[in-house]
C-alpha atoms as a PDB file:
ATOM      1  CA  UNK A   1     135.678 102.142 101.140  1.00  0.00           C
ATOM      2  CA  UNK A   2     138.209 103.233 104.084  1.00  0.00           C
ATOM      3  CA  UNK A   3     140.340  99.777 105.234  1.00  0.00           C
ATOM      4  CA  UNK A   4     141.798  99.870 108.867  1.00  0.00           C
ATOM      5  CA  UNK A   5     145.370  99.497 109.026  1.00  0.00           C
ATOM      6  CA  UNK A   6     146.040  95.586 110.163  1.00  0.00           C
ATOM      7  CA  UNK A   7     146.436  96.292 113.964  1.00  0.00           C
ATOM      8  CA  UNK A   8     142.823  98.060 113.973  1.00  0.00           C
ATOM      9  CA  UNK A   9     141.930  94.860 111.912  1.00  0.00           C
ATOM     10  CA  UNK A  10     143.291  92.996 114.986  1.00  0.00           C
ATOM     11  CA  UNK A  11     141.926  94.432 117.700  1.00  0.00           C
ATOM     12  CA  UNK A  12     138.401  94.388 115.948  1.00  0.00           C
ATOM     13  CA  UNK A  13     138.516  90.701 115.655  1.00  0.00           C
ATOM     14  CA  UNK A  14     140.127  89.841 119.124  1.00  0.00           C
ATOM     15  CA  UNK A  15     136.825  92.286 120.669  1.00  0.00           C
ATOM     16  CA  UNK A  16     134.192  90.285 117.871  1.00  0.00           C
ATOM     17  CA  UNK A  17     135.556  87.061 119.095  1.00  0.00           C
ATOM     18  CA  UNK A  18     135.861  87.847 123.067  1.00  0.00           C
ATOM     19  CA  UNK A  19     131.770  89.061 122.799  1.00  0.00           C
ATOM     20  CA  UNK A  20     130.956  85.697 120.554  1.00  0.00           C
ATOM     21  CA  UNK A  21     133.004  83.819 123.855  1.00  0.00           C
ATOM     22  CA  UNK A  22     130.903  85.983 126.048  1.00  0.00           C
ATOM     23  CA  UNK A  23     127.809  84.653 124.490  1.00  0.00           C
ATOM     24  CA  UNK A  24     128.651  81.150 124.165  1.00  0.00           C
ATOM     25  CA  UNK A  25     129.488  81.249 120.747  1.00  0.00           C
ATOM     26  CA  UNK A  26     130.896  77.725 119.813  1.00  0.00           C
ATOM     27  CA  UNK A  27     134.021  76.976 117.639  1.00  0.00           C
ATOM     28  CA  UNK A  28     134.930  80.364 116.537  1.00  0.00           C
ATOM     29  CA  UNK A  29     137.203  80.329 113.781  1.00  0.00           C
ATOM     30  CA  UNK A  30     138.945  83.532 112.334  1.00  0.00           C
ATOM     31  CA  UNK A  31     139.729  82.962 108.861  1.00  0.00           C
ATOM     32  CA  UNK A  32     142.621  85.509 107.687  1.00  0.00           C
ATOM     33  CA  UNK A  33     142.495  86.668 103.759  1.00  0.00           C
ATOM     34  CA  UNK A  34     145.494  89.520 104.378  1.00  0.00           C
ATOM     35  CA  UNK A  35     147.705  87.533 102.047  1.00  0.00           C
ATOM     36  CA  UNK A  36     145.122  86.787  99.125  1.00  0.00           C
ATOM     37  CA  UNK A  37     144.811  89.074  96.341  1.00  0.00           C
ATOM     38  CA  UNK A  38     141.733  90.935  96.179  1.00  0.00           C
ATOM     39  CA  UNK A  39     140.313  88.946  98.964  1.00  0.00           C
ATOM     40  CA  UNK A  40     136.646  90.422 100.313  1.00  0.00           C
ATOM     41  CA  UNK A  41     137.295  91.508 103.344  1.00  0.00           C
ATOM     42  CA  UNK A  42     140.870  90.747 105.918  1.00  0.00           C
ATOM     43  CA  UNK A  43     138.991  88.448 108.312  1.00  0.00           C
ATOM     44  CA  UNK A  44     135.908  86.010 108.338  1.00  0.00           C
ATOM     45  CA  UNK A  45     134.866  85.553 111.646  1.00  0.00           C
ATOM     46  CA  UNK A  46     132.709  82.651 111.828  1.00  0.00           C
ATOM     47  CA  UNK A  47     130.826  80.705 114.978  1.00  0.00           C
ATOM     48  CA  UNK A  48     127.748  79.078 115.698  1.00  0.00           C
ATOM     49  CA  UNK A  49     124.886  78.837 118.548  1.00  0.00           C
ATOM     50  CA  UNK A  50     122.624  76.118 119.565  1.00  0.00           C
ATOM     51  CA  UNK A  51     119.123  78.446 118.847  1.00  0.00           C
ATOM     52  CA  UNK A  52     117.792  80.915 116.996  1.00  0.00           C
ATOM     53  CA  UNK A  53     117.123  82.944 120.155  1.00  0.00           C
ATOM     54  CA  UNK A  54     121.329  82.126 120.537  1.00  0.00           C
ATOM     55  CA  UNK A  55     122.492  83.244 117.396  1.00  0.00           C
ATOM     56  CA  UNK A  56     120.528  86.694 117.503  1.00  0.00           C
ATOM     57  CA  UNK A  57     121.681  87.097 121.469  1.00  0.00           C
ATOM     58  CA  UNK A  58     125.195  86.981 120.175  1.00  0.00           C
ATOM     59  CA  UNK A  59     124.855  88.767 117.117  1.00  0.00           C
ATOM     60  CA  UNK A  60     123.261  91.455 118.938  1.00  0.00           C
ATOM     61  CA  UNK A  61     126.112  91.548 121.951  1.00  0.00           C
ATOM     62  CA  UNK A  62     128.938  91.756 118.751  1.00  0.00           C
ATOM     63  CA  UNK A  63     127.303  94.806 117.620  1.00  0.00           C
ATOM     64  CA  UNK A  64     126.868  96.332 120.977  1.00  0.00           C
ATOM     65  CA  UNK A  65     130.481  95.761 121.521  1.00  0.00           C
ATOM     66  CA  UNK A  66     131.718  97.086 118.632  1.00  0.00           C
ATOM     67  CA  UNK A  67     129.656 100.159 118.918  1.00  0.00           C
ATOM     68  CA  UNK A  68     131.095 100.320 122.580  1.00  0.00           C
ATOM     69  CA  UNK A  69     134.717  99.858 121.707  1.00  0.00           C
ATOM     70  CA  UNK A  70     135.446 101.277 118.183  1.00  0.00           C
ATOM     71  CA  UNK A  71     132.172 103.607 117.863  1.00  0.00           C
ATOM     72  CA  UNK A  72     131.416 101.927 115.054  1.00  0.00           C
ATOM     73  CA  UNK A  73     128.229 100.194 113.114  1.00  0.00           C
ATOM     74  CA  UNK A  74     127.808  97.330 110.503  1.00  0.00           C
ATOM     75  CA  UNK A  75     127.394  98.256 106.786  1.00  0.00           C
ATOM     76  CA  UNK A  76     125.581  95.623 106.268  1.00  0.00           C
ATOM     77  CA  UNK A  77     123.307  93.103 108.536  1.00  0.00           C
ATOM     78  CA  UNK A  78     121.529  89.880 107.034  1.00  0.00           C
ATOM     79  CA  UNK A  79     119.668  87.321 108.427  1.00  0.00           C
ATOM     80  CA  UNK A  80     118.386  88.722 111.866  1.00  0.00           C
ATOM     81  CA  UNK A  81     114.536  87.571 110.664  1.00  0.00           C
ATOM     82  CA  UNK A  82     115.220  83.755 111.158  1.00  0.00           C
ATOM     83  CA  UNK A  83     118.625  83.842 112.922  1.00  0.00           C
ATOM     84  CA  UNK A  84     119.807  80.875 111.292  1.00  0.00           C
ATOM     85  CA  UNK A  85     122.469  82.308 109.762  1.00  0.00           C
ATOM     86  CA  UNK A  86     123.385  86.223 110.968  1.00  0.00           C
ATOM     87  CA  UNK A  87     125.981  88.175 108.971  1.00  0.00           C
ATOM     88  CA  UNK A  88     127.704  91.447 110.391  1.00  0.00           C
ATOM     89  CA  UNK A  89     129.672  93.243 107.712  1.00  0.00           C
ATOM     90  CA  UNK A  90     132.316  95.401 109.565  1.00  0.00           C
ATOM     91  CA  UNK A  91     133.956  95.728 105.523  1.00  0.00           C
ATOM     92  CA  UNK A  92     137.359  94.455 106.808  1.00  0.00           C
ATOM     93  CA  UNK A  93     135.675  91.969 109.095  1.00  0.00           C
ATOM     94  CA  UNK A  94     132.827  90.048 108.431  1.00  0.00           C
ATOM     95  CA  UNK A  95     131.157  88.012 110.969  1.00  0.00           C
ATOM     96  CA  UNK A  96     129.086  85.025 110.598  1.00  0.00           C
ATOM     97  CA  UNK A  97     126.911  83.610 113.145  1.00  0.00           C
ATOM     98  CA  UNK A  98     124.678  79.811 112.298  1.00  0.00           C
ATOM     99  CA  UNK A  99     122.859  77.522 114.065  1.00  0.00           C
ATOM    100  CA  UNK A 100     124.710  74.179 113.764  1.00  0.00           C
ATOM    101  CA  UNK A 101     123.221  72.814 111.377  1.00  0.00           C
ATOM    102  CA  UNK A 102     123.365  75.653 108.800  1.00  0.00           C
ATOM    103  CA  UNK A 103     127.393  76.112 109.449  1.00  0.00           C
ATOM    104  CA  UNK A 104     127.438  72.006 108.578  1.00  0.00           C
ATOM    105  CA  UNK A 105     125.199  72.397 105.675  1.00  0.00           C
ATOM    106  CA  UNK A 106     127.934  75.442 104.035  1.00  0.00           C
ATOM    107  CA  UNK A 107     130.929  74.753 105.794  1.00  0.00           C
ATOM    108  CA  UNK A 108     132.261  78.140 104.654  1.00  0.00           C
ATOM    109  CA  UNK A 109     135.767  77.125 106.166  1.00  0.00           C
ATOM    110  CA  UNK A 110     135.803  74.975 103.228  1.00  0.00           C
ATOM    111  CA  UNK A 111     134.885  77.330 100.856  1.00  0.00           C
ATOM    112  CA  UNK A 112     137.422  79.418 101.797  1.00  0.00           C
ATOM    113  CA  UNK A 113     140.192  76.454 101.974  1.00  0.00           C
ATOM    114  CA  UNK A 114     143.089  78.776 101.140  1.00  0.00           C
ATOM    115  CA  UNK A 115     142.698  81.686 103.876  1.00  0.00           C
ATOM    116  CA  UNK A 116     144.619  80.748 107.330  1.00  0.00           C
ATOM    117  CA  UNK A 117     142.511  79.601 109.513  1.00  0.00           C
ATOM    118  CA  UNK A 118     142.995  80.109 112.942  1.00  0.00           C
ATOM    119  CA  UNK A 119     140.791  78.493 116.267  1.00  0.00           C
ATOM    120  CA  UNK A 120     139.957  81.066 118.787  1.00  0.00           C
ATOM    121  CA  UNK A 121     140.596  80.473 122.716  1.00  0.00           C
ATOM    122  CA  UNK A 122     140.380  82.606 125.252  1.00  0.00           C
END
């Protein structure tokens, strides 16, 4: 697997969050792992929507945008069938979209209590 140097990383994230803002994603957080050993991926990007219908309109405008910007496509896509909880897999950014109540139920900022985490605002 090819990693971006960290400024790509950057960029990446600061275009995943701005299309998440776009969409009314709500509390975006932007976990970083770039100083943890053999961490999965640089950055969790992580959000949620009020609906279903939310979650997979914002899921949908991060890939769009990414194609768009860095002509480039998820490895991986989970989740679309319910849209309760979407993951886009970027391999050095990973993006996770919930509806509230699934992002309460596996507070994944917890799980990951020793990456930085870092509130995004435009």
């Amino acid at each position: 697997m090819k990693k971006n140097n960290a400024e790509t990383v950057k960029l990446r994230a600061e275009a995943i969050c701005k299309a998440i803002s776009e969409k009314q994603g709500i509390n975006i957080n932007i976990l970083n792992f770039s100083n943890i050993e053999n961490s999965v991926a640089a950055n969790f990007i992580i959000c949620h929507g009020d609906s279903s219908v939310q979650v997979r309109s914002i899921a949908d405008f991060v890939d769009e945008s990414v194609k768009k910007q860095f002509k480039e496509d998820p490895w991986f896509v989970e989740g679309y069938n319910n849209a309760e909880w979407i993951l886009l897999d970027y391999a050095d950014i990973v993006v996770h979209i919930f509806k509230k109540d699934k992002r309460d139920f596996y507070k994944l900022e917890d799980l990951w209590a020793d990456a930085e985490i870092q509130q995004y605002s435009e």
